[in-house]
N, C-alpha and C. Protein backbone atom coordinates (compact mmCIF):
# COMPACT_ATOMS: atom_id res chain seq x y z
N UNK A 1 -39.76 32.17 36.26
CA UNK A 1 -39.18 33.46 35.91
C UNK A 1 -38.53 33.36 34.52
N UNK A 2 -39.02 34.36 33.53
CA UNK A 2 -38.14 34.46 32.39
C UNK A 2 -36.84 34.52 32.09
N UNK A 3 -36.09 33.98 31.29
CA UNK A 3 -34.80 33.90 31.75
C UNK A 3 -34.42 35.72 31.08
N UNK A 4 -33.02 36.21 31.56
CA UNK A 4 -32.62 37.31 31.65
C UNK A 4 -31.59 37.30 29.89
N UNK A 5 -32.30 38.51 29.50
CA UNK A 5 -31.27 38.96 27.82
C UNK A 5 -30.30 39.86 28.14
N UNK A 6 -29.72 39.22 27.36
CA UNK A 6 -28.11 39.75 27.03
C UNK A 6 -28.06 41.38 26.42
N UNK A 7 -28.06 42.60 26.87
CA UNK A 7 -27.78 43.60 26.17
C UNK A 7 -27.20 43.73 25.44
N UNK A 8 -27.98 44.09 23.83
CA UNK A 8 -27.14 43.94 22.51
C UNK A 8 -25.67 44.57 22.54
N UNK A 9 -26.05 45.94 23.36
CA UNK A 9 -25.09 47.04 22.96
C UNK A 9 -23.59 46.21 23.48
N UNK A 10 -24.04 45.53 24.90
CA UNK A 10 -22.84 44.50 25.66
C UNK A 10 -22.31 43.77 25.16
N UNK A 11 -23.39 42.85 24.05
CA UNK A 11 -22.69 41.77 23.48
C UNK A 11 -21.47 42.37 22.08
N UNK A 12 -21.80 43.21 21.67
CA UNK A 12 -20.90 44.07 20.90
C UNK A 12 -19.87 44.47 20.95
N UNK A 13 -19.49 44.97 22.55
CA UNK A 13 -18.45 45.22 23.35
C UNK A 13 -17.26 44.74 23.61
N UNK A 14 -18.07 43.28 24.26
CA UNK A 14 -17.15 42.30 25.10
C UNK A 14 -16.91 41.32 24.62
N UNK A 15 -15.97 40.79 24.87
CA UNK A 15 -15.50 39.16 24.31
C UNK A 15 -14.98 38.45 25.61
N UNK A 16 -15.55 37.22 25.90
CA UNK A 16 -15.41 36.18 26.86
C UNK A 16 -13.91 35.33 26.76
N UNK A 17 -12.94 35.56 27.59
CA UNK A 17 -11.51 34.58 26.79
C UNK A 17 -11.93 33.54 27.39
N UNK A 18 -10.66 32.51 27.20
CA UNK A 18 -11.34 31.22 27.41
C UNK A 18 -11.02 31.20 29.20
N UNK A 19 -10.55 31.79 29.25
CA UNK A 19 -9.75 31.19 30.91
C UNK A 19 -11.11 32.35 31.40
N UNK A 20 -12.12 32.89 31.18
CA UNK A 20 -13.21 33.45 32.01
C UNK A 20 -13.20 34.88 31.65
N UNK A 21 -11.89 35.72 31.85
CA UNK A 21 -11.67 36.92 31.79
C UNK A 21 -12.77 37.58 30.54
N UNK A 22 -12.83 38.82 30.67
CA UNK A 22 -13.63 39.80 29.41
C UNK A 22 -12.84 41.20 28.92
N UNK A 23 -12.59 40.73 27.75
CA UNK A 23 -11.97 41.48 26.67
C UNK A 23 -12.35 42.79 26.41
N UNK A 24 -11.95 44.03 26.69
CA UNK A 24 -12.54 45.33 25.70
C UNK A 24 -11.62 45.86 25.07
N UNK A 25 -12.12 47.54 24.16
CA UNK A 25 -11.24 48.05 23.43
C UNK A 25 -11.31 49.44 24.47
N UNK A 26 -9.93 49.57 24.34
CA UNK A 26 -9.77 51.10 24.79
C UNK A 26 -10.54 52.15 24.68
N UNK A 27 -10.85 53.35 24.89
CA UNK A 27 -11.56 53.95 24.87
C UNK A 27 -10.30 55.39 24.05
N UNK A 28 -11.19 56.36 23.56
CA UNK A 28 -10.12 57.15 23.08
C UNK A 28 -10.12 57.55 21.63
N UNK A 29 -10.21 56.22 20.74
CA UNK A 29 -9.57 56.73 19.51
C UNK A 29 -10.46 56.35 18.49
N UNK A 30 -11.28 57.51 18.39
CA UNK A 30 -12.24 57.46 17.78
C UNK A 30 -12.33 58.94 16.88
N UNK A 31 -11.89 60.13 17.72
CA UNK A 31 -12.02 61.02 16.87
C UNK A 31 -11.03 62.02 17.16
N UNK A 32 -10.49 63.36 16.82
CA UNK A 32 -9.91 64.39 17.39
C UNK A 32 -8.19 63.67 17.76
N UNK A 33 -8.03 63.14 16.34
CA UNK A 33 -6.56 62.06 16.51
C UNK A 33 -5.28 62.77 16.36
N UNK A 34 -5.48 64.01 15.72
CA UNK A 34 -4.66 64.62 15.07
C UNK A 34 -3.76 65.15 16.62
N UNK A 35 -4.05 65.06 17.91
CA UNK A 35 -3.39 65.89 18.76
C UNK A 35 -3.20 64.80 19.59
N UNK A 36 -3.22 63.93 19.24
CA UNK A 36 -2.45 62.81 19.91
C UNK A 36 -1.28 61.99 19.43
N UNK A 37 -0.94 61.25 20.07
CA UNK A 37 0.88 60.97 19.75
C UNK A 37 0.70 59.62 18.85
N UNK A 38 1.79 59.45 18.11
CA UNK A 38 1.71 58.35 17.18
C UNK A 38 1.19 57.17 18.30
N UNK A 39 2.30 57.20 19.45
CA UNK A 39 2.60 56.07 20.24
C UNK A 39 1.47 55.77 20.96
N UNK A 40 1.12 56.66 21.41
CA UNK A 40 -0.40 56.78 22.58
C UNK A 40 -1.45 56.21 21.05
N UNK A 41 -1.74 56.68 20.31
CA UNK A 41 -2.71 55.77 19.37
C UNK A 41 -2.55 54.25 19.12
N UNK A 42 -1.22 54.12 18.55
CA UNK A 42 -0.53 52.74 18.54
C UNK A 42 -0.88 51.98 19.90
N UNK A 43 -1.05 52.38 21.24
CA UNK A 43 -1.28 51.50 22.13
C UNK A 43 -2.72 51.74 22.55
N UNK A 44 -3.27 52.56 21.92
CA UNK A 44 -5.30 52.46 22.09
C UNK A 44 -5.55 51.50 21.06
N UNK A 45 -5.13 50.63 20.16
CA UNK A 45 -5.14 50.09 19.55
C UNK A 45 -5.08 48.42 19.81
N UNK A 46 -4.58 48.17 21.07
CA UNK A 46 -4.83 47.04 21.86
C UNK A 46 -6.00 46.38 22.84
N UNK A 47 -6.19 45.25 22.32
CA UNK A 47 -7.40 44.92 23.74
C UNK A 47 -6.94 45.46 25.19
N UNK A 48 -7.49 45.21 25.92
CA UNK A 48 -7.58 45.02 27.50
C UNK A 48 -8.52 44.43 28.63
N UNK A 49 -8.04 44.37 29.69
CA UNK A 49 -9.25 43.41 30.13
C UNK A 49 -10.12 44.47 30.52
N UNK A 50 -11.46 43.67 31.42
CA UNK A 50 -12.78 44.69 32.27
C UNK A 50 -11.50 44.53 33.57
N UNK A 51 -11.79 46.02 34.21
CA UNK A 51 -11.22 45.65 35.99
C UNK A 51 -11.96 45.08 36.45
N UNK A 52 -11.60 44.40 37.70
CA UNK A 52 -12.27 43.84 38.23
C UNK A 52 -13.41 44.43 39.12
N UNK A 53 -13.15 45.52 39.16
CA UNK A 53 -14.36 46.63 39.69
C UNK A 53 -16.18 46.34 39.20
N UNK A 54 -15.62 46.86 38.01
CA UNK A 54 -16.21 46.49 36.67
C UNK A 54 -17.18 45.45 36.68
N UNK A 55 -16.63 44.09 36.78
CA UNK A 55 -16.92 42.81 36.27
C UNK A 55 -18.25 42.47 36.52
N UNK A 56 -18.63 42.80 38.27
CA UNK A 56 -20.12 42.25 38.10
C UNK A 56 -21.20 43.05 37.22
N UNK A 57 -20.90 44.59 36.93
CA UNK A 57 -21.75 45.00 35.87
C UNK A 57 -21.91 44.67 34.40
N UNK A 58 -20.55 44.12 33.83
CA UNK A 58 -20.33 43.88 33.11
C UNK A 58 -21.30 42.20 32.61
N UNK A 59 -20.84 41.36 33.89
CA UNK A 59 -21.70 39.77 33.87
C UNK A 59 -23.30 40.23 33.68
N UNK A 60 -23.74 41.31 34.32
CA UNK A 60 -24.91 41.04 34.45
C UNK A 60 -25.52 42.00 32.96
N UNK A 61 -24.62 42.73 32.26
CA UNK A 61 -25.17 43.35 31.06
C UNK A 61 -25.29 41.80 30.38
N UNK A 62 -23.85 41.39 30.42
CA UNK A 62 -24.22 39.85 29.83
C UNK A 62 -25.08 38.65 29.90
N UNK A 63 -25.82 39.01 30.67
CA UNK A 63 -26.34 37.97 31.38
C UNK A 63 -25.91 36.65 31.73
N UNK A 64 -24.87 36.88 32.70
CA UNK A 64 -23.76 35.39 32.80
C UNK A 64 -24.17 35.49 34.52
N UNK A 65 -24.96 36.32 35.11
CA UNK A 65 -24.41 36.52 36.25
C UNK A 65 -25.97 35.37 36.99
């Protein structure tokens, strides 16, 4: 069996930390900024992890799974 590729769009996304977990960016602040709060931008501005909901879709865009 061929081995399984990594979805570009995924690998773009996500970042692997070292302790296993996967890194994203908020969602949000990209456009239509002007009606949002200094503070609420200031904190879309931070990583976060995948939930754990998430994760096995996430492994298998990656192909880790």
């Amino acid at each position: 069996m061929p081995k399984m590729k990594t979805s570009s769009g995924a690998k773009k996304r996500f970042k692997v930390t070292g302790s296993g977990a996967i890194k994203r960016q908020k969602a949000n602040r990209s456009h239509i900024l002007t009606c949002k709060s200094r503070k609420r931008k200031r904190n879309l501005r931070q990583d976060t992890l995948v939930d754990p909901t998430n994760m096995p879709n996430v492994l298998h865009c990656l192909a880790m799974r």
